[in-house]
Protein backbone atom coordinates (compact mmCIF):
# COMPACT_ATOMS: atom_id res chain seq x y z
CA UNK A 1 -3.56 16.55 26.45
CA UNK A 2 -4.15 16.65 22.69
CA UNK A 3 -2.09 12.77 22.29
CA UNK A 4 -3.50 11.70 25.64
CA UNK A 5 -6.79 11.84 23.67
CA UNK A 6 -5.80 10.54 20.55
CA UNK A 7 -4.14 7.67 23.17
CA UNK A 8 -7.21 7.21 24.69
CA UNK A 9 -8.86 7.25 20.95
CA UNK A 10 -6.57 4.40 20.34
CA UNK A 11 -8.37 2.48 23.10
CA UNK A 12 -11.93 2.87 21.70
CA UNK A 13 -10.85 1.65 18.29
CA UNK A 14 -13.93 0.12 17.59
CA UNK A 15 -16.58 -1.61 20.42
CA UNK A 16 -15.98 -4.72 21.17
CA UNK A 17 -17.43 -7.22 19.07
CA UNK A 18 -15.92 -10.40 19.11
CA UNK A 19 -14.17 -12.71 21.93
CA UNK A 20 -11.56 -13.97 19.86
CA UNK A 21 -8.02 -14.29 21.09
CA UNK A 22 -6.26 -11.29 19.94
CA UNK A 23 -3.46 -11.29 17.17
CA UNK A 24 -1.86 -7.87 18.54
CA UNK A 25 -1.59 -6.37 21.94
CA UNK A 26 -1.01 -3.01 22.39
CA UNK A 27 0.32 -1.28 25.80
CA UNK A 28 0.07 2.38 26.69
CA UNK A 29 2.21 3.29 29.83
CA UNK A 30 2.17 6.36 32.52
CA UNK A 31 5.10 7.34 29.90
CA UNK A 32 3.04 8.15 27.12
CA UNK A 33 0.29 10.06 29.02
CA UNK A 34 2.99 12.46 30.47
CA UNK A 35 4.04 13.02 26.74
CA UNK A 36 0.25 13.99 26.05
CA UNK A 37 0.26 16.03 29.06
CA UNK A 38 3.03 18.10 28.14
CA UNK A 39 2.40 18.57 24.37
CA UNK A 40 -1.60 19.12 25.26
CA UNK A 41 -1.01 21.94 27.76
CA UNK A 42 -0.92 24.57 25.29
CA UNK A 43 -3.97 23.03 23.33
CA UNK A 44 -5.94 23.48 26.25
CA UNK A 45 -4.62 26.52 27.21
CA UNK A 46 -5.37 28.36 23.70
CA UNK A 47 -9.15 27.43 24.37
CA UNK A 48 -9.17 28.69 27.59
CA UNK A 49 -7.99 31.73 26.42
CA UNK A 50 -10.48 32.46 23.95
CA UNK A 51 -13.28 32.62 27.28
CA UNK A 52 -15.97 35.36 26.73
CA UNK A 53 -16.71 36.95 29.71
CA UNK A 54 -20.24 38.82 29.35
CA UNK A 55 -21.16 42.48 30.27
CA UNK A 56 -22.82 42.94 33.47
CA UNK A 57 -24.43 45.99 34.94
CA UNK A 58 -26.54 45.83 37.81
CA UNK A 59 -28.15 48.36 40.83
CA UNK A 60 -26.50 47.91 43.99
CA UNK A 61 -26.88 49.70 47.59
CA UNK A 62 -23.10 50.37 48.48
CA UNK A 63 -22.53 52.01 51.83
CA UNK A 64 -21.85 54.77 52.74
CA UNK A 65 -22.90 56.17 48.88
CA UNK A 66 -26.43 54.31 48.34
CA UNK A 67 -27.74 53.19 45.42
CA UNK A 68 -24.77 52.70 42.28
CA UNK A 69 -26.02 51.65 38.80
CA UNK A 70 -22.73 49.81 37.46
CA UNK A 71 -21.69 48.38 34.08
CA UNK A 72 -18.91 45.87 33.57
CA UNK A 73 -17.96 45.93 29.74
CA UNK A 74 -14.93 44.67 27.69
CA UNK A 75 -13.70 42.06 29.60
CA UNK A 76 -10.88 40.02 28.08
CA UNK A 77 -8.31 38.06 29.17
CA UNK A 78 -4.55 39.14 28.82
CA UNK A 79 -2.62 35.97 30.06
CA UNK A 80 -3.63 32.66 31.60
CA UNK A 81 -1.31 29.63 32.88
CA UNK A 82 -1.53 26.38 33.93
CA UNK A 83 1.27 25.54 36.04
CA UNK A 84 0.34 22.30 37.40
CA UNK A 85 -1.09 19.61 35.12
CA UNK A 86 -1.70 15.82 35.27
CA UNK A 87 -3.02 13.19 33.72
CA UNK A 88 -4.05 9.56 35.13
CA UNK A 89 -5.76 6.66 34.23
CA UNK A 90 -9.28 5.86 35.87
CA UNK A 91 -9.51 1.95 36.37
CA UNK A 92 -11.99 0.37 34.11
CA UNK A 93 -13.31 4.17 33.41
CA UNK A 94 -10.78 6.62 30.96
CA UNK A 95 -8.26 9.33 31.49
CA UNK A 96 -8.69 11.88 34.01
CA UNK A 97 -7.53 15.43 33.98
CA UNK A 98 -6.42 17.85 36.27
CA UNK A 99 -5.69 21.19 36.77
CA UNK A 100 -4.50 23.16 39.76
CA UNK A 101 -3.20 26.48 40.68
CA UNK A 102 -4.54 28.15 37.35
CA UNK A 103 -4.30 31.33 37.20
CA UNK A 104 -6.38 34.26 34.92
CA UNK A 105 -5.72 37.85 34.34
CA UNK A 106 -8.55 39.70 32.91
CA UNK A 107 -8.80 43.46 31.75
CA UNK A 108 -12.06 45.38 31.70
CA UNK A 109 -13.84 48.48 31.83
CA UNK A 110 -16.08 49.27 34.42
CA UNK A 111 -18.97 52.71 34.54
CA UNK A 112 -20.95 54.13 37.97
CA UNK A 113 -23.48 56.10 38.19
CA UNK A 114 -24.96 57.47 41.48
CA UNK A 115 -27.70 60.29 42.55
CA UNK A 116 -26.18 63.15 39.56
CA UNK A 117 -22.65 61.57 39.58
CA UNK A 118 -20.65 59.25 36.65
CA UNK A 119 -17.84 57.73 36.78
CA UNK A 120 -15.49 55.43 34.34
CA UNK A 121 -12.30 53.72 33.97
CA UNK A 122 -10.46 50.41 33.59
CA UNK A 123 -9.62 47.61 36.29
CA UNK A 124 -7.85 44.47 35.75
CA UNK A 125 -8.77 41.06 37.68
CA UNK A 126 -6.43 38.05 38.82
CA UNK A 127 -7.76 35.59 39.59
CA UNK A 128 -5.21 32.83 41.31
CA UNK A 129 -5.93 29.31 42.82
CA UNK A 130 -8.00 27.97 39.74
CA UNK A 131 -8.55 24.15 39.88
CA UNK A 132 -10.49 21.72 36.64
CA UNK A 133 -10.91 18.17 37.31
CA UNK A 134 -12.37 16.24 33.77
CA UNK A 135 -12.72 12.56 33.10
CA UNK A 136 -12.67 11.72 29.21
CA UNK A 137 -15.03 8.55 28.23
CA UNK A 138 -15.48 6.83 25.46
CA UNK A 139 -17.91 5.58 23.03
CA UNK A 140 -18.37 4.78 19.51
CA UNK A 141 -20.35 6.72 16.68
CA UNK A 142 -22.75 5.17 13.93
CA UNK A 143 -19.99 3.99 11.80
CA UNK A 144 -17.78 2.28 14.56
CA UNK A 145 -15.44 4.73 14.87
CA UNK A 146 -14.23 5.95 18.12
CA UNK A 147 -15.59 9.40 20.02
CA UNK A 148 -14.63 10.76 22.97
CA UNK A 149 -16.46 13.44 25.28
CA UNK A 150 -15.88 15.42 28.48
CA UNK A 151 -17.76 13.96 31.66
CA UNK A 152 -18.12 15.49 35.07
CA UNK A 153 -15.93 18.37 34.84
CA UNK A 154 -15.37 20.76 37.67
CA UNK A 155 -14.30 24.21 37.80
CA UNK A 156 -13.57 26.35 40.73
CA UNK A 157 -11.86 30.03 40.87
CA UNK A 158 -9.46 30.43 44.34
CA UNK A 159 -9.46 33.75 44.80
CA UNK A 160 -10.05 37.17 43.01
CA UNK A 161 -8.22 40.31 43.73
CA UNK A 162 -9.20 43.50 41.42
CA UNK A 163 -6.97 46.38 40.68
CA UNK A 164 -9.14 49.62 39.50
CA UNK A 165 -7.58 52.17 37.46
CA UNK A 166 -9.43 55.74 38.50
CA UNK A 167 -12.67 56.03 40.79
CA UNK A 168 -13.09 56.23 44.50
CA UNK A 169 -11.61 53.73 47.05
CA UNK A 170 -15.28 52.59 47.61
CA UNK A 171 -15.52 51.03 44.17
CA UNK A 172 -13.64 47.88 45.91
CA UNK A 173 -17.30 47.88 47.88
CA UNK A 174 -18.80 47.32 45.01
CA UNK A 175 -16.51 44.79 43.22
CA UNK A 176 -16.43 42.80 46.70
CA UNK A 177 -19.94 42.56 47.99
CA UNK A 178 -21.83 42.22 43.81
CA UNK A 179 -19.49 42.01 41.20
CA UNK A 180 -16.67 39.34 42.18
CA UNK A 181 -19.12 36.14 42.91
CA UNK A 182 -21.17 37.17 39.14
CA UNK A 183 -17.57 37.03 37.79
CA UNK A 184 -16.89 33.79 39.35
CA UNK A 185 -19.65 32.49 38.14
CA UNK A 186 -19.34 33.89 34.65
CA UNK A 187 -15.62 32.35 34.66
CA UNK A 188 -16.39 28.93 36.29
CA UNK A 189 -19.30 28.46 33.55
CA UNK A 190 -17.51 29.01 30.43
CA UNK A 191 -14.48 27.08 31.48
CA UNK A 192 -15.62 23.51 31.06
CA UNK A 193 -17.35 23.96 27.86
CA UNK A 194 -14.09 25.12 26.54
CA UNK A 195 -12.87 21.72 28.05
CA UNK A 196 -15.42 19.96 26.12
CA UNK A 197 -15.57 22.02 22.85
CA UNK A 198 -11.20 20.82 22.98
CA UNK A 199 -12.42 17.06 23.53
CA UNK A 200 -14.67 17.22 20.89
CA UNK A 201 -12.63 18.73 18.53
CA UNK A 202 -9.96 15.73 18.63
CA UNK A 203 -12.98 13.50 16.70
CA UNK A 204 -12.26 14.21 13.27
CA UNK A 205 -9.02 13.48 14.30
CA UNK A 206 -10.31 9.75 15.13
CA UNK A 207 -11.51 8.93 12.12
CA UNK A 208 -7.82 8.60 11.06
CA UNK A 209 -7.44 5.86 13.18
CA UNK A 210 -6.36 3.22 10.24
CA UNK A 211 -8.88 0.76 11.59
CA UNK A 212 -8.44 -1.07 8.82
CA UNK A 213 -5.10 -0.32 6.86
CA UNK A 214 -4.33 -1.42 3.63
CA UNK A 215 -0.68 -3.59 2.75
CA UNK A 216 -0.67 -3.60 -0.91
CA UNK A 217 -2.83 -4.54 -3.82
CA UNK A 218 -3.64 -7.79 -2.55
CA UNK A 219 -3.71 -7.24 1.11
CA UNK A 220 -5.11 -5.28 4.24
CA UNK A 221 -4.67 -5.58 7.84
CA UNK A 222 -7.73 -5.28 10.42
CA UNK A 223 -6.84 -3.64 13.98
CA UNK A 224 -10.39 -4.06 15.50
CA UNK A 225 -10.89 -4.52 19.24
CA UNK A 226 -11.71 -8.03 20.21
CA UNK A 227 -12.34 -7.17 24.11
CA UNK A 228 -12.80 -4.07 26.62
CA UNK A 229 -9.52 -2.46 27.53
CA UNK A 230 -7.74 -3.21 30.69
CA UNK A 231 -7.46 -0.20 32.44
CA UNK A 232 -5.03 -0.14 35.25
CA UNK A 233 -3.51 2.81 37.79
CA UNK A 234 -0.15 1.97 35.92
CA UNK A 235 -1.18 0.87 32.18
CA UNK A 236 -3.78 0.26 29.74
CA UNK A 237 -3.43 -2.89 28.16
CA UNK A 238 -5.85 -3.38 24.94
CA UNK A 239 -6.21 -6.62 22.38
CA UNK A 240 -6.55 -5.88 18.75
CA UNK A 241 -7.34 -8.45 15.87
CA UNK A 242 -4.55 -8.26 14.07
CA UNK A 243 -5.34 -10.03 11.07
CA UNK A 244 -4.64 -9.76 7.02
CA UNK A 245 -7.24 -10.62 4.84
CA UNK A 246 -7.71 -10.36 1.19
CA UNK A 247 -8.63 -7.06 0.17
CA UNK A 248 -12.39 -7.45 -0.20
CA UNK A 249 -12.57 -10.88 0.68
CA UNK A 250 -12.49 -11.58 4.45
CA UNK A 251 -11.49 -15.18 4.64
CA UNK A 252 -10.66 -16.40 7.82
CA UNK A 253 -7.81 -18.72 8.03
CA UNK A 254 -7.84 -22.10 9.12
CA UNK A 255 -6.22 -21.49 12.58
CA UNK A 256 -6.59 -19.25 15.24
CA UNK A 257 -4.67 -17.18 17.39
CA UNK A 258 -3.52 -18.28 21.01
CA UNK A 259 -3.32 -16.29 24.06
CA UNK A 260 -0.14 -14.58 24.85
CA UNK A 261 0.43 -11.96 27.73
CA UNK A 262 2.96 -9.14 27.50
CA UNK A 263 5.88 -8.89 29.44
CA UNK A 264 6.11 -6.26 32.33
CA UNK A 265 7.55 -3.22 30.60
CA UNK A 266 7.09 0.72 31.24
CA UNK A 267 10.31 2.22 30.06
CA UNK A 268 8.49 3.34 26.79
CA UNK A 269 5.28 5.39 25.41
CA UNK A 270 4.09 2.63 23.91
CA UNK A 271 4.03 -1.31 23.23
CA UNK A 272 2.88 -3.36 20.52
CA UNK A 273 2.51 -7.11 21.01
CA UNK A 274 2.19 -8.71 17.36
CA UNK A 275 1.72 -12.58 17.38
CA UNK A 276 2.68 -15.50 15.16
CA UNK A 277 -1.07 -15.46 14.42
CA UNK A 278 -0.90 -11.93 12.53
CA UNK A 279 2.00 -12.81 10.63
CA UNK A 280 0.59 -16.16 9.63
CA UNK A 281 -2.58 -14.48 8.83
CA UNK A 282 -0.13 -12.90 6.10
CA UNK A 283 1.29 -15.72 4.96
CA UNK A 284 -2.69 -17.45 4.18
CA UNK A 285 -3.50 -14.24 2.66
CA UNK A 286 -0.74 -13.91 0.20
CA UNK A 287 -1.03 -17.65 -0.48
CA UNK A 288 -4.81 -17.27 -1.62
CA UNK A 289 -4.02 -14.32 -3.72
CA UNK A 290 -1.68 -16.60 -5.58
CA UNK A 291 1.55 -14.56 -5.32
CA UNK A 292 3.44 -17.00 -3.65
CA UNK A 293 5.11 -18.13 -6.66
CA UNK A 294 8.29 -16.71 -8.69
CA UNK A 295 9.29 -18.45 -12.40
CA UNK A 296 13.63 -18.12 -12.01
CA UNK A 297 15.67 -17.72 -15.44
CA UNK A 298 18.86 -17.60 -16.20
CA UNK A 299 19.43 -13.74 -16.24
CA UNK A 300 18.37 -13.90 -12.34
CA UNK A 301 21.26 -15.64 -11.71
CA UNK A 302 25.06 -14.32 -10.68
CA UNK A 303 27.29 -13.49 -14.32
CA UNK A 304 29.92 -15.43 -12.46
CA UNK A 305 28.06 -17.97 -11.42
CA UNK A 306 29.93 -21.58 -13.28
CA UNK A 307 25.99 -23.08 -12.56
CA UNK A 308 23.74 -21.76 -15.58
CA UNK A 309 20.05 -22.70 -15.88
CA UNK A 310 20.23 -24.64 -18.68
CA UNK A 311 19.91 -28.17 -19.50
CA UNK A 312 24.24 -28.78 -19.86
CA UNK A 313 24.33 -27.77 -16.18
CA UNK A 314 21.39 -30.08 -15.40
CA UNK A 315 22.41 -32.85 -17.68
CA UNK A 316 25.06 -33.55 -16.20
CA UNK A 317 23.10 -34.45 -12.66
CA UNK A 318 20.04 -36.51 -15.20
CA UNK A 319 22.07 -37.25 -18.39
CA UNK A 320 18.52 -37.64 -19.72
CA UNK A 321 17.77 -34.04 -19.54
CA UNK A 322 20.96 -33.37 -21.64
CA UNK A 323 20.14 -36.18 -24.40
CA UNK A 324 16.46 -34.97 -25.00
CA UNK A 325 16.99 -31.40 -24.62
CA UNK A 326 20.63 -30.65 -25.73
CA UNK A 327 22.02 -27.23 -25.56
CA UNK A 328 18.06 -25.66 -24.11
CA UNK A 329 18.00 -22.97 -21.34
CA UNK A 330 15.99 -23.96 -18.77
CA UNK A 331 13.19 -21.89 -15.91
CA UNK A 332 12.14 -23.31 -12.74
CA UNK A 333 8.67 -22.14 -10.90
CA UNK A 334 9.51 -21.59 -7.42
CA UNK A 335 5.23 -21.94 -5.48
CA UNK A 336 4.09 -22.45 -1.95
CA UNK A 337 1.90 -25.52 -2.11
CA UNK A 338 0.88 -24.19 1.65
CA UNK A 339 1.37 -20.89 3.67
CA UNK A 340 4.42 -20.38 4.97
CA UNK A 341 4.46 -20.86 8.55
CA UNK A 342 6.48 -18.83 11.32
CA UNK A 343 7.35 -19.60 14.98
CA UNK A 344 8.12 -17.06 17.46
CA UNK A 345 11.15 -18.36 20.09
CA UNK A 346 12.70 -15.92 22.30
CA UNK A 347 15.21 -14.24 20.33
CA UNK A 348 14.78 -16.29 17.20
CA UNK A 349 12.38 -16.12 14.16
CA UNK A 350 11.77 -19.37 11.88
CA UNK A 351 9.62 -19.79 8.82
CA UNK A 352 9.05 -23.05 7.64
CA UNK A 353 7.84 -23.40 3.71
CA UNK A 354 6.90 -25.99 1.68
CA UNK A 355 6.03 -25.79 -2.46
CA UNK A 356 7.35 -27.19 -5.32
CA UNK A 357 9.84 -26.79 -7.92
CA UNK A 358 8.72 -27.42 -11.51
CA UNK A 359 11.69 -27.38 -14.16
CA UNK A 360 11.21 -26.70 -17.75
CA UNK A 361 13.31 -26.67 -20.88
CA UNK A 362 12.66 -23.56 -23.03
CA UNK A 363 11.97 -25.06 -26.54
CA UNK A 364 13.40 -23.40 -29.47
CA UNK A 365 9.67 -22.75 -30.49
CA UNK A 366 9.23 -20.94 -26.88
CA UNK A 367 7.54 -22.99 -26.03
CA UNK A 368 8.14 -25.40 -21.95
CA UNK A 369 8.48 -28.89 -22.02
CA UNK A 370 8.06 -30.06 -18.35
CA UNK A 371 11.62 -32.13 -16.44
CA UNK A 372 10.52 -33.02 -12.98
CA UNK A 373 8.78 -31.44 -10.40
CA UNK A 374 10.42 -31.62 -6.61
CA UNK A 375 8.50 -31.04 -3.31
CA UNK A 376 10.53 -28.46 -1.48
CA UNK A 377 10.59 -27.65 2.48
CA UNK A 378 12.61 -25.00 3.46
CA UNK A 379 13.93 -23.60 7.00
CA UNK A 380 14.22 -19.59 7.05
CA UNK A 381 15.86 -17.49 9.49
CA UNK A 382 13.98 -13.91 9.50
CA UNK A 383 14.84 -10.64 11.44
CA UNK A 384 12.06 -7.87 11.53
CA UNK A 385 13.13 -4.07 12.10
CA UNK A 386 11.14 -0.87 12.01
CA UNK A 387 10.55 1.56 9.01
CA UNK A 388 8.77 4.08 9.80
CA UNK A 389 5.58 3.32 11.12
CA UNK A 390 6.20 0.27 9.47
CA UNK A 391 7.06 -3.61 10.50
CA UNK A 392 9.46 -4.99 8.30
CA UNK A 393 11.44 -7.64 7.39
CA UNK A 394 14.33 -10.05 5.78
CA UNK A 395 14.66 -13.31 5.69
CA UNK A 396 17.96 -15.73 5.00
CA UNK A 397 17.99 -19.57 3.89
CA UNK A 398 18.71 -21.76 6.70
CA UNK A 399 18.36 -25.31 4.29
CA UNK A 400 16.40 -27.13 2.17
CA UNK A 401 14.81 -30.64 1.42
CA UNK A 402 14.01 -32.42 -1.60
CA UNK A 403 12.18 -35.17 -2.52
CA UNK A 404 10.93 -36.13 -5.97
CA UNK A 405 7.42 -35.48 -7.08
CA UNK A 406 7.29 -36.18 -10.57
CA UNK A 407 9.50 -37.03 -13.20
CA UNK A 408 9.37 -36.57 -16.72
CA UNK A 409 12.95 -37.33 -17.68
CA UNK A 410 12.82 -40.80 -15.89
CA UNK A 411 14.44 -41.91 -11.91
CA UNK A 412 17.42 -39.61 -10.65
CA UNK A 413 19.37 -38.74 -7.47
CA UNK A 414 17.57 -35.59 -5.95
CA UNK A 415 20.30 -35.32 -3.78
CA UNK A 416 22.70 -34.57 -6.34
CA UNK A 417 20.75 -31.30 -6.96
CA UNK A 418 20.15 -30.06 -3.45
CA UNK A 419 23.22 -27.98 -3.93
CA UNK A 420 22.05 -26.26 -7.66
CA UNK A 421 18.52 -25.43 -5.80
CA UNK A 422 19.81 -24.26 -2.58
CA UNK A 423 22.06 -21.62 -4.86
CA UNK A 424 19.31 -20.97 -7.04
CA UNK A 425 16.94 -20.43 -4.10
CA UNK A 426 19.49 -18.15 -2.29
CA UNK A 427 20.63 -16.13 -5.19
CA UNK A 428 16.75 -15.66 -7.32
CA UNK A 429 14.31 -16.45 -4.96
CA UNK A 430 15.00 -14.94 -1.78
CA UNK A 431 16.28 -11.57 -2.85
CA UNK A 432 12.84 -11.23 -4.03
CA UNK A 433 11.67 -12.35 -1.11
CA UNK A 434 13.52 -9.56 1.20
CA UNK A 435 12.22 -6.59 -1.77
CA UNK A 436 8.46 -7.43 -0.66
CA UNK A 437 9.24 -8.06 2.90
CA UNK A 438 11.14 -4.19 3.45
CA UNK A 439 8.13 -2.91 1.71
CA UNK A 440 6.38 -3.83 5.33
CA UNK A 441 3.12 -3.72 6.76
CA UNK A 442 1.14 -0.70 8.64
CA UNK A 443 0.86 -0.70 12.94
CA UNK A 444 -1.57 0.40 14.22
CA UNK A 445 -0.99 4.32 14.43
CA UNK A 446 -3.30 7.72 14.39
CA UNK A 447 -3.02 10.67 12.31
CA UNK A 448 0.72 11.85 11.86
CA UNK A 449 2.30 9.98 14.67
CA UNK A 450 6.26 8.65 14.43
CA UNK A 451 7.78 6.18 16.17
CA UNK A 452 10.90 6.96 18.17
CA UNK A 453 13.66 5.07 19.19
CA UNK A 454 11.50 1.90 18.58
CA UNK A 455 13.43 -1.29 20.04
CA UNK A 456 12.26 -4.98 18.74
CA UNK A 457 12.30 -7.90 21.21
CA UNK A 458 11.18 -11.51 20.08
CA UNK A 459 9.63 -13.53 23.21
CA UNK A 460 8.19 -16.75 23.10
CA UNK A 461 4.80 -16.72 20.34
CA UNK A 462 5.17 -12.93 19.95
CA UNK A 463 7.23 -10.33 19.11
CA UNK A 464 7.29 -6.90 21.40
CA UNK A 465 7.95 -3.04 20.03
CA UNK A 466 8.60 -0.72 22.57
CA UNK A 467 8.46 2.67 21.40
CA UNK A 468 8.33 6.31 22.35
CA UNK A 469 5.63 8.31 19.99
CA UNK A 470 5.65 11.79 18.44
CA UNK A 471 2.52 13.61 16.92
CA UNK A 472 3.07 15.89 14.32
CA UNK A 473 1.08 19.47 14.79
């Protein structure tokens, strides 16, 4: 029960607010509510066990002895289980619990008194056929955080036998006719506040939802609901905005994001939907901040390498490099001039990339005398993989083309230097690349949960994470 709340916390991530096409989708299956019911039996069962039964005492007329003053004292319980539990989803409602075939043992101390005569000892109670029904709701406190509370619970006690240690056999009188319905009562009453008090105990737990989870310096990643949940017998399906922005600054980009429906799947917990729109969202944010960009010497380049970045290696593609800037090393400035763009196909990631490359010759002085400047577009190849709770990623150069932007060393043959750049590129630029892409970016998760056996499909505009879940204690 505990992570079938903080599942059904996940659903209530914030109200919705907005009608925009999501960015992620998330899935929760029958799977993953049969984890919470199995880890959140003992939750439930610890608060049931710490039940206060009252005293009671009482005048009764109990045949054939008259009237009996009686006190009940000391009641506690001594076991409790809850042998068959289930959770299920309430269409277009919440998560409904229910408990049958409970069962109670209680130990107690019970005092008579009747015309000159008193009487003590002990008794224990079982009580057997014990049935809860709960439904959990939703709704959303001052700060847009999720709550949940208990609604409509019902609790109802089978049947109560009692065992009494000393006294007369007409005690059982007594306990039948007065004391068993006020202990019915007594039990039935303080059950589903324990019910509730367990519910409500799982908010401060909420508040860890990572509504809005930060990437790095320059970036964060919003997971707010953009519609009500689709609750079905089977699933709950819920959209999320999925979206990086600047930390601080909350830009939107110019495109949005495009439907996309999950496939059918229910072999796992969980599913996570993320589209091309979330990672593209990336992509404008990082491009803003002004990252994007990577200055490539010589020392980033292979020792074996026979291609050096200096002007004899270039001079001999543009002799004129090599006559005005004999024997200079060299730097290039690998920048986006646009965000990168990816496309999701079915079983295939691409990132397209356009920017520029800006040479320079490194003066003796220090100081860079501009070459040329080439407008780059690139084709990448990228594979995505789970770390943690963590998507991330690597990418590999597919090829590259050149054209000539500006020249300061007068006309030349680009072509003759596709094969310098593409090394360059492959060997400088996209290592450096892959080291910010493993660093990865957050899911959407709660509290201390880990992702098991996580398997990564791409489909057609999105990719798909199916994954069991496990919440630390």
């Amino acid at each position: 029960m505990l992570t079938v709340w903080c599942v059904v916390a996940l659903l209530a991530l914030l109200p919705p607010s907005q009608s925009a096409n999501p960015g992620v989708k998330v899935r929760l299956t029958q799977k993953g509510l049969e984890y919470g019911r199995q880890i959140g039996v003992a939750t439930l069962q610890s608060k049931l066990m710490s039940i206060k039964l009252p005293d009671m005492s009482g005048e009764e007329k109990v045949s054939p002895i008259g009237k009996v003053k009686y006190s009940i004292t000391g009641m506690q319980i001594t076991s409790l289980g809850l042998p068959t539990t289930a959770v299920g989803l309430v269409p277009e409602t919440g998560v409904s619990l229910s408990i049958e075939n409970a069962f109670i043992s209680i130990h107690g101390n019970w005092k008579v008194r009747y015309m000159f005569i008193k009487d003590s000892g002990s008794f224990d109670l079982a009580v057997s056929g014990l049935t809860i029904t709960s439904l959990i709701t939703l709704q959303s406190d001052e700060t847009g955080r999720p709550t949940v509370s208990n609604a409509n619970c019902v609790a109802r006690v089978g049947s109560v036998n009692i065992k009494l240690h000393g006294g007369a056999s007409w005690l059982y009188n007594l306990f039948d006719s007065f004391i068993d319905q006020a202990l019915r009562e007594a039990l039935e009453n303080q059950i589903c506040p324990r019910v509730a008090d367990a519910v409500s105990e799982m908010n401060p737990r909420l508040k860890t939802l990572n509504v809005l989870a930060q990437v790095d310096k320059y970036a964060e990643i919003e997971y707010s609901m953009v519609a009500t949940p689709v609750i079905t017998k089977e699933f709950i399906n819920f959209d999320l905005k999925g979206e990086f922005y600047n930390i601080g600054k909350h830009q939107e980009p110019p495109f949005a994001a495009t439907p996309f429906s999950l496939l059918a799947q229910n072999t796992s917990m969980l599913y996570f939907g993320l589209s091309s729109f979330t990672v593209n969202s990336a992509g404008f944010v990082y491009n803003n901040a002004g990252i994007l960009s990577l200055y490539i010497t010589d020392d980033m380049i292979p020792p074996k390498s026979p291609l050096r970045l200096n002007t004899k290696t270039f001079g001999a593609f543009i002799p004129e490099i090599a006559k005005r800037f004999p024997n200079l090393m060299m730097k290039l400035l690998v920048k986006t001039s646009s965000p990168p763009n990816i496309t999701f196909e079915r079983d295939n990631m691409t990132l397209r990339a356009t920017g520029t490359v800006t040479a320079y010759a490194i003066q003796t002085n220090g100081t860079l005398a501009p070459l040329f400047i080439l407008i780059l577009d690139a084709s990448v190849s990228a594979q995505a993989g789970i770390t943690g709770v963590k998507l991330a990623g690597t990418v590999a150069l597919n090829k590259i083309g050149l054209t000539v932007g500006t020249s300061y060393v007068g006309p030349f043959q680009v072509k003759s230097l596709e094969n310098i750049l593409l090394l360059v590129l492959k060997v400088a630029v996209i290592p450096q690349v892959n080291v910010r892409l493993q660093q990865g970016f957050p899911l959407p998760t709660l509290g201390k949960m880990n992702l098991v056996n996580a398997q990564l499909q791409v489909q057609k505009d999105y990719m798909l994470i199916g994954t069991d879940v496990h919440f630390e204690p």
